[in-house]
PDB file of N, CA and C in Angstrom:
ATOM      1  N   UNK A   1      45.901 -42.207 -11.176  1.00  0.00           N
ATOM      2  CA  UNK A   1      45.547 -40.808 -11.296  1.00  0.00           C
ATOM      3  C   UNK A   1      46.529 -39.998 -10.437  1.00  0.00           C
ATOM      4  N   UNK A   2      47.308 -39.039 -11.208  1.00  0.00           N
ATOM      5  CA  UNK A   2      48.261 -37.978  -9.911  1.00  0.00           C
ATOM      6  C   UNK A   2      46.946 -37.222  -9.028  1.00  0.00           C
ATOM      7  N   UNK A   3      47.680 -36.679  -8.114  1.00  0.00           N
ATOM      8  CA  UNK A   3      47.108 -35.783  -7.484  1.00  0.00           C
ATOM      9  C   UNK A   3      46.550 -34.541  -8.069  1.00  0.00           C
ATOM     10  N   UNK A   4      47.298 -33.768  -8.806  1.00  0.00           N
ATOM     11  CA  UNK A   4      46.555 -32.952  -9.470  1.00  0.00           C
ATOM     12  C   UNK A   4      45.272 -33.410 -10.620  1.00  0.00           C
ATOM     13  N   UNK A   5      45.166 -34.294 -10.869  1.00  0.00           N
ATOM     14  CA  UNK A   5      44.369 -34.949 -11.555  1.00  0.00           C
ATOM     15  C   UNK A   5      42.631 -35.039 -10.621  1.00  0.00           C
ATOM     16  N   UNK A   6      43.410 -35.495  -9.339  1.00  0.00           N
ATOM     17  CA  UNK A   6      42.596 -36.133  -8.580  1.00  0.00           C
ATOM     18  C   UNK A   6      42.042 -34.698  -8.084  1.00  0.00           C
ATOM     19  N   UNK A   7      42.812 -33.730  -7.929  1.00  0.00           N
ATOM     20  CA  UNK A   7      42.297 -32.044  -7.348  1.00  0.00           C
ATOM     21  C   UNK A   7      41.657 -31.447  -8.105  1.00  0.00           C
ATOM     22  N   UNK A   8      41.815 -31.505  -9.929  1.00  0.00           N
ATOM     23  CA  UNK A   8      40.982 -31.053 -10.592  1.00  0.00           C
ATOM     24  C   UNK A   8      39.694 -31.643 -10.592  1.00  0.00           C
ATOM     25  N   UNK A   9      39.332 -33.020 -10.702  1.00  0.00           N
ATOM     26  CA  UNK A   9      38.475 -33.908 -10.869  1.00  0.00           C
ATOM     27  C   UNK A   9      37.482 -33.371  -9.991  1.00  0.00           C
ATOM     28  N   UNK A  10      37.812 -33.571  -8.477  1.00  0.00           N
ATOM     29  CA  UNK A  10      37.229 -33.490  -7.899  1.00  0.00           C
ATOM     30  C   UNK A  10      36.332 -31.705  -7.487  1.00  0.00           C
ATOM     31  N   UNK A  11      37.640 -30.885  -7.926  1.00  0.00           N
ATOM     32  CA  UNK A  11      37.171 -29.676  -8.014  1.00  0.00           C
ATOM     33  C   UNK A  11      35.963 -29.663  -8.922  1.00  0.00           C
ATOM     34  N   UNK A  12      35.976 -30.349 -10.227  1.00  0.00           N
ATOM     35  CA  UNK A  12      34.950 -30.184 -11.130  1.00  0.00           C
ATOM     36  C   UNK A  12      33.541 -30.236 -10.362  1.00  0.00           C
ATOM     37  N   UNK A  13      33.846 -31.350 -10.068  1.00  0.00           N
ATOM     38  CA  UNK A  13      32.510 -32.111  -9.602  1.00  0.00           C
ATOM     39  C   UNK A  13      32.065 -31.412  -8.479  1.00  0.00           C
ATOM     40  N   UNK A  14      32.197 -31.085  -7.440  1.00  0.00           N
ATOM     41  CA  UNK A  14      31.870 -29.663  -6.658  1.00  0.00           C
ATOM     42  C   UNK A  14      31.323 -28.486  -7.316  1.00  0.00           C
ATOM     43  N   UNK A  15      32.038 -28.514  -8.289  1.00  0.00           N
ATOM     44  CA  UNK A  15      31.578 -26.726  -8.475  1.00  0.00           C
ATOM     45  C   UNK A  15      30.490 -27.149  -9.895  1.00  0.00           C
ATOM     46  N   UNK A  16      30.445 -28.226 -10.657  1.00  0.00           N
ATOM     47  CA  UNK A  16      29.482 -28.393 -11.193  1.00  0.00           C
ATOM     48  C   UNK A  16      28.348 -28.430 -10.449  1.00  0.00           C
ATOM     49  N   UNK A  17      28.382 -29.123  -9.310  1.00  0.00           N
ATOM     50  CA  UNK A  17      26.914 -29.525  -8.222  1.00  0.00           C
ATOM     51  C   UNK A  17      26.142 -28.130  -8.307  1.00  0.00           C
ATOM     52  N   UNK A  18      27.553 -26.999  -7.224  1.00  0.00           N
ATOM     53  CA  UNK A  18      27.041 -26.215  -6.647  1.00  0.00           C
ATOM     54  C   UNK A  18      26.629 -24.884  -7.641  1.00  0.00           C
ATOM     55  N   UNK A  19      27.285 -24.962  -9.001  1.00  0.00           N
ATOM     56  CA  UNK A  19      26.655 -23.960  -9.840  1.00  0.00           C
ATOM     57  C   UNK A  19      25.505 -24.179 -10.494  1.00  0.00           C
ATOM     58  N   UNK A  20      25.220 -25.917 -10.690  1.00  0.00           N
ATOM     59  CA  UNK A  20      23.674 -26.301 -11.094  1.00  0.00           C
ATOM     60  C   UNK A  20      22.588 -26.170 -10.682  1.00  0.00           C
ATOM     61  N   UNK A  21      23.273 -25.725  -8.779  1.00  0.00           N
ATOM     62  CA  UNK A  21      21.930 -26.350  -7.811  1.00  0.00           C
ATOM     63  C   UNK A  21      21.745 -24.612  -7.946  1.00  0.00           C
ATOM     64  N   UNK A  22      22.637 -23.661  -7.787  1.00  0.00           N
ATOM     65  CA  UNK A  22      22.059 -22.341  -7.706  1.00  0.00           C
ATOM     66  C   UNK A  22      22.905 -21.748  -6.175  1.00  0.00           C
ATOM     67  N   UNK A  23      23.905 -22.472  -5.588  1.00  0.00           N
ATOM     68  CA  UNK A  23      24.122 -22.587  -4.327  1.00  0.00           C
ATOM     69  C   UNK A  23      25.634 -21.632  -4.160  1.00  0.00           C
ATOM     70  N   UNK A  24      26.018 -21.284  -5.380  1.00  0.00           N
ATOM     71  CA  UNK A  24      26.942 -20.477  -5.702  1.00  0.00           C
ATOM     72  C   UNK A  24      26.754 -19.066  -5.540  1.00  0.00           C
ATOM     73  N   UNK A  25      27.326 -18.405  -4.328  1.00  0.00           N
ATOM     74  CA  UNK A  25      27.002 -17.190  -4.134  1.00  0.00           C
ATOM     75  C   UNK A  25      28.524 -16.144  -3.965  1.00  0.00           C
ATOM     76  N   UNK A  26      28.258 -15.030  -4.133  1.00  0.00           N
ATOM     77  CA  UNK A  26      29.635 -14.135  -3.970  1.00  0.00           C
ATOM     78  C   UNK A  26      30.619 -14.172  -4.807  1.00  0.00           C
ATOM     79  N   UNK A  27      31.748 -13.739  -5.218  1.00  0.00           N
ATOM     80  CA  UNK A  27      32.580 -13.766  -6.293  1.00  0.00           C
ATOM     81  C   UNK A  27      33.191 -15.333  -6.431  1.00  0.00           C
ATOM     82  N   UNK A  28      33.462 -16.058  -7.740  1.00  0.00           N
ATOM     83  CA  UNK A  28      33.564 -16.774  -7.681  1.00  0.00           C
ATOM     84  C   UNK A  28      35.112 -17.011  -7.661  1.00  0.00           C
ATOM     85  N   UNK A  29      35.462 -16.115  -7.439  1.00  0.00           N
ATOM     86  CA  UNK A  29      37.037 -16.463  -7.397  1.00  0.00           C
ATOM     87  C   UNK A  29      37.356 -16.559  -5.560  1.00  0.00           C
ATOM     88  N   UNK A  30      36.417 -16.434  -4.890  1.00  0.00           N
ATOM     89  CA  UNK A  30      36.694 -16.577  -3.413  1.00  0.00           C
ATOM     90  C   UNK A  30      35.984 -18.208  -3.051  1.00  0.00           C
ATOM     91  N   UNK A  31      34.798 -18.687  -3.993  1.00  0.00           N
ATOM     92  CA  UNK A  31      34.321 -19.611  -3.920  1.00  0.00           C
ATOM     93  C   UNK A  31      35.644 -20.918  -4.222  1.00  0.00           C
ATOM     94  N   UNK A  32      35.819 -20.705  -5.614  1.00  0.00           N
ATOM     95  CA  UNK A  32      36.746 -21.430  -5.603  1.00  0.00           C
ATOM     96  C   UNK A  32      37.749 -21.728  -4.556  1.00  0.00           C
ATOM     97  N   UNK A  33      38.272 -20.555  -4.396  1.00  0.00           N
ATOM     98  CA  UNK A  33      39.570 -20.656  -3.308  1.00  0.00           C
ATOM     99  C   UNK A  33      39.024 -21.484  -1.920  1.00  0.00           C
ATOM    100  N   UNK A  34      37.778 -20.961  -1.458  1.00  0.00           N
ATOM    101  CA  UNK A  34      37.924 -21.959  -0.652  1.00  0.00           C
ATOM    102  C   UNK A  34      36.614 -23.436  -0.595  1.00  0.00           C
ATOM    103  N   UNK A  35      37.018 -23.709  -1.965  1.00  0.00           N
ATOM    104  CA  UNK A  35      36.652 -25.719  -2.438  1.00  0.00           C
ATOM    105  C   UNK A  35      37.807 -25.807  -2.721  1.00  0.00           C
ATOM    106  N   UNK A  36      38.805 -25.165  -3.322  1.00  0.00           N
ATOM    107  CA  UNK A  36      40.072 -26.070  -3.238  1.00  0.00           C
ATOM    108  C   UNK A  36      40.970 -26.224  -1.812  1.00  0.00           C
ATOM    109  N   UNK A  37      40.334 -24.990  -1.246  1.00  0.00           N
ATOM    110  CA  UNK A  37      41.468 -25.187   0.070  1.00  0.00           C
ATOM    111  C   UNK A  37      40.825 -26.587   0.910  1.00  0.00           C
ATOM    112  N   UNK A  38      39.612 -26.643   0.885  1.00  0.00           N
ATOM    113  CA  UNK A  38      39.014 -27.414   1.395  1.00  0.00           C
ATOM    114  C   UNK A  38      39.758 -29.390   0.709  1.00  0.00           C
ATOM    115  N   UNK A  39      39.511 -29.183  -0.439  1.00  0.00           N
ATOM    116  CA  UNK A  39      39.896 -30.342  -1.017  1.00  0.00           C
ATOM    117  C   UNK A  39      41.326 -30.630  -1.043  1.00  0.00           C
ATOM    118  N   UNK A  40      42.616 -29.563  -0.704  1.00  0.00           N
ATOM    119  CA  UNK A  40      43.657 -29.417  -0.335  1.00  0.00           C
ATOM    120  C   UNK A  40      43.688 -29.850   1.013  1.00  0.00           C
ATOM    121  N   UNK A  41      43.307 -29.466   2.010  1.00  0.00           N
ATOM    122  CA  UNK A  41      43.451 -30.030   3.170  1.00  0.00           C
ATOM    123  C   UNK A  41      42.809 -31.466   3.658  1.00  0.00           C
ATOM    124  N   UNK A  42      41.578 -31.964   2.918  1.00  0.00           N
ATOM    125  CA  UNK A  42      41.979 -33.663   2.949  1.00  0.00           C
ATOM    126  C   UNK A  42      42.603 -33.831   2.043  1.00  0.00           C
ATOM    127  N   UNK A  43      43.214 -33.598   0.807  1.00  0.00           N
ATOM    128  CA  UNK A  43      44.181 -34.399   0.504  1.00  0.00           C
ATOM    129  C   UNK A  43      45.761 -34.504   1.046  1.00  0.00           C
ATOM    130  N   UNK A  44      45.709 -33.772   2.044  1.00  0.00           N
ATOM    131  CA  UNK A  44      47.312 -33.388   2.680  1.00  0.00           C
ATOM    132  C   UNK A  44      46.955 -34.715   3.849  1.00  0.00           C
ATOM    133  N   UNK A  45      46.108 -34.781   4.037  1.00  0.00           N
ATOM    134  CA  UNK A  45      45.639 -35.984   5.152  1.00  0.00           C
ATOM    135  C   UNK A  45      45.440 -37.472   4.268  1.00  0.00           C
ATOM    136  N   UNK A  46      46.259 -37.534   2.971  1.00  0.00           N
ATOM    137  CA  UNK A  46      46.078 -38.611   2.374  1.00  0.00           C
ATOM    138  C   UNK A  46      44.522 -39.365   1.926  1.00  0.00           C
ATOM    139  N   UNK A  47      43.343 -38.169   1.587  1.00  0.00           N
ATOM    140  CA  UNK A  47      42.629 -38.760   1.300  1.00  0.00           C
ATOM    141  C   UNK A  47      42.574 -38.881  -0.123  1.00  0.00           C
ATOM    142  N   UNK A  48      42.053 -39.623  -0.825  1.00  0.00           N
ATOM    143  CA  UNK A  48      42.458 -39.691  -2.281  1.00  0.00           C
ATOM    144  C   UNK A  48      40.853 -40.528  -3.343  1.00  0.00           C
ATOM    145  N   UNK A  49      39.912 -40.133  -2.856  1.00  0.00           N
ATOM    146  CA  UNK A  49      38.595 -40.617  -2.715  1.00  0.00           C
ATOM    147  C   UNK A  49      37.803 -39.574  -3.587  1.00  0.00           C
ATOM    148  N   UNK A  50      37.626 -39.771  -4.955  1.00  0.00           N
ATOM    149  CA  UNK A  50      37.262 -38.308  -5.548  1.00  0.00           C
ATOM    150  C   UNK A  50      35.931 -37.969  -5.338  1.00  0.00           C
ATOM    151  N   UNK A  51      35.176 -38.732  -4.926  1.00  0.00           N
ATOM    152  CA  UNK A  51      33.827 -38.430  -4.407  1.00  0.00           C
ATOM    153  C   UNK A  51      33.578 -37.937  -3.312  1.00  0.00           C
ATOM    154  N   UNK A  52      34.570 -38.745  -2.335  1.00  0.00           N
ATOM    155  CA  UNK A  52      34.362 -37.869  -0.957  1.00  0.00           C
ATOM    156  C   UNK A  52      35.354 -36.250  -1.017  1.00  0.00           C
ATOM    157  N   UNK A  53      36.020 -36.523  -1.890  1.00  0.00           N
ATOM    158  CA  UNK A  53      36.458 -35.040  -1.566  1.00  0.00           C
ATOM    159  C   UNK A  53      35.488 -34.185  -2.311  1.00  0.00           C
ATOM    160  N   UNK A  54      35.100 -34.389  -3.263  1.00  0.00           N
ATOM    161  CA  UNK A  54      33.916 -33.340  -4.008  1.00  0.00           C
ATOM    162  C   UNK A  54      32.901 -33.075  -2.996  1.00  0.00           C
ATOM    163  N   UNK A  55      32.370 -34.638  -2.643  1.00  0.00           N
ATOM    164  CA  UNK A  55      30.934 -34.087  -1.623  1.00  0.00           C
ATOM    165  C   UNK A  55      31.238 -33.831  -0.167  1.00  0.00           C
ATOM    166  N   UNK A  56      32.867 -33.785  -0.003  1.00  0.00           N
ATOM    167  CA  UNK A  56      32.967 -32.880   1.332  1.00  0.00           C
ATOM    168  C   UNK A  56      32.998 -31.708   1.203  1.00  0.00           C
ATOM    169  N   UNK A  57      33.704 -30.766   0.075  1.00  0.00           N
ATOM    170  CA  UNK A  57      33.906 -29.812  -0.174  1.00  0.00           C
ATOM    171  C   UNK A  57      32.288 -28.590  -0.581  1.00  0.00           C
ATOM    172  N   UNK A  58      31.326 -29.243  -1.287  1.00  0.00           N
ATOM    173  CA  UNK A  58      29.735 -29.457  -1.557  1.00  0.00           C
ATOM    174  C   UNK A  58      29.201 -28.977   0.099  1.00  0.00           C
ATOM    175  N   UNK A  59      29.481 -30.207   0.937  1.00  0.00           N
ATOM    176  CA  UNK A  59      29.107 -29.889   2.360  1.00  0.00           C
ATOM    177  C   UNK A  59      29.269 -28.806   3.074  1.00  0.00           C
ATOM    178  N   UNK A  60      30.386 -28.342   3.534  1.00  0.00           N
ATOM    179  CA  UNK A  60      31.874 -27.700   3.639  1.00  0.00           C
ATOM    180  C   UNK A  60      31.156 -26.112   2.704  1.00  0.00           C
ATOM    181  N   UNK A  61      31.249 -25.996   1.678  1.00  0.00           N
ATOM    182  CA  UNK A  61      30.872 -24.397   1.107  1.00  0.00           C
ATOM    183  C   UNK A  61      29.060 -24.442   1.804  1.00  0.00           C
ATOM    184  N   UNK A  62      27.799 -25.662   1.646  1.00  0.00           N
ATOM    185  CA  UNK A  62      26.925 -25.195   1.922  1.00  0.00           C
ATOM    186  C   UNK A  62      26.842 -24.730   3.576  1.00  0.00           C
ATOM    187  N   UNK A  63      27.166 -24.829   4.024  1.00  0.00           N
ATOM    188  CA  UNK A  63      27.491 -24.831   6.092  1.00  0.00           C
ATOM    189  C   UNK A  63      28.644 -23.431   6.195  1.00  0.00           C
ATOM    190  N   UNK A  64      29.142 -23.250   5.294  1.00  0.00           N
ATOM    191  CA  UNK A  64      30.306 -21.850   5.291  1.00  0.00           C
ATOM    192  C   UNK A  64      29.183 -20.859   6.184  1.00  0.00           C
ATOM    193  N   UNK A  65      29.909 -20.180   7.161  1.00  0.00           N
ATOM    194  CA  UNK A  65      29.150 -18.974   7.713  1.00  0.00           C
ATOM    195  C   UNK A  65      29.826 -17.819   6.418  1.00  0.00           C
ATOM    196  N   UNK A  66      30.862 -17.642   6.640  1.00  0.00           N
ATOM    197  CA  UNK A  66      31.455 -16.189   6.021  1.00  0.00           C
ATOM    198  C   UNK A  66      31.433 -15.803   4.634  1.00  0.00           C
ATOM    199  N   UNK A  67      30.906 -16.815   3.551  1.00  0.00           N
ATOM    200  CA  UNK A  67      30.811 -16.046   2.178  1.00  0.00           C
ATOM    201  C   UNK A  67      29.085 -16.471   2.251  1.00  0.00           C
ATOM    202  N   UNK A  68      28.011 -16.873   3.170  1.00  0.00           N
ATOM    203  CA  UNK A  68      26.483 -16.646   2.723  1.00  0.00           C
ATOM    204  C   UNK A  68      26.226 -15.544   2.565  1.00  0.00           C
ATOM    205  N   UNK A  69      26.446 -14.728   3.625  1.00  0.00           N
ATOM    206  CA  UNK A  69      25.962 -13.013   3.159  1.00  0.00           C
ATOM    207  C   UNK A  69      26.795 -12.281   2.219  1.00  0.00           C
ATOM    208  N   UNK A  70      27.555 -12.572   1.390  1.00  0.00           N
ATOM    209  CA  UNK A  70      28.545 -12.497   0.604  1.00  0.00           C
ATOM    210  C   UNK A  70      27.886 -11.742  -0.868  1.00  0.00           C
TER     211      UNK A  70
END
């Protein structure tokens, strides 16, 4: 799997979770930006684990202070 493969994948699977569960708040073009930055920065640390990067990123947006009141 390339990396971009592995960035989309995993992007999916994040933002499927978090738009099913209802956990998606504020414009979604800021949401996105930061699950990919998130999933960008372990993968710059060589992680390559498409589950853990989805359910870090999952973690990671629910714990966000700055887009809840958003």
């Amino acid at each position: 799997m390339t990396d971009p493969e592995l960035r989309a994948q995993s992007f999916e699977i994040a933002w499927r979770y978090l738009d099913q569960s209802g956990l998606l708040t504020g414009e979604h073009k800021d949401s996105a930006r930061f699950i990919l930055n998130l999933i960008d920065r372990m993968m710059l640390r060589a992680e390559q684990r498409r589950l853990l990067l989805s359910n870090a990123a999952i973690d990671a947006y629910r714990l966000r202070p700055a887009l809840v009141s958003a």
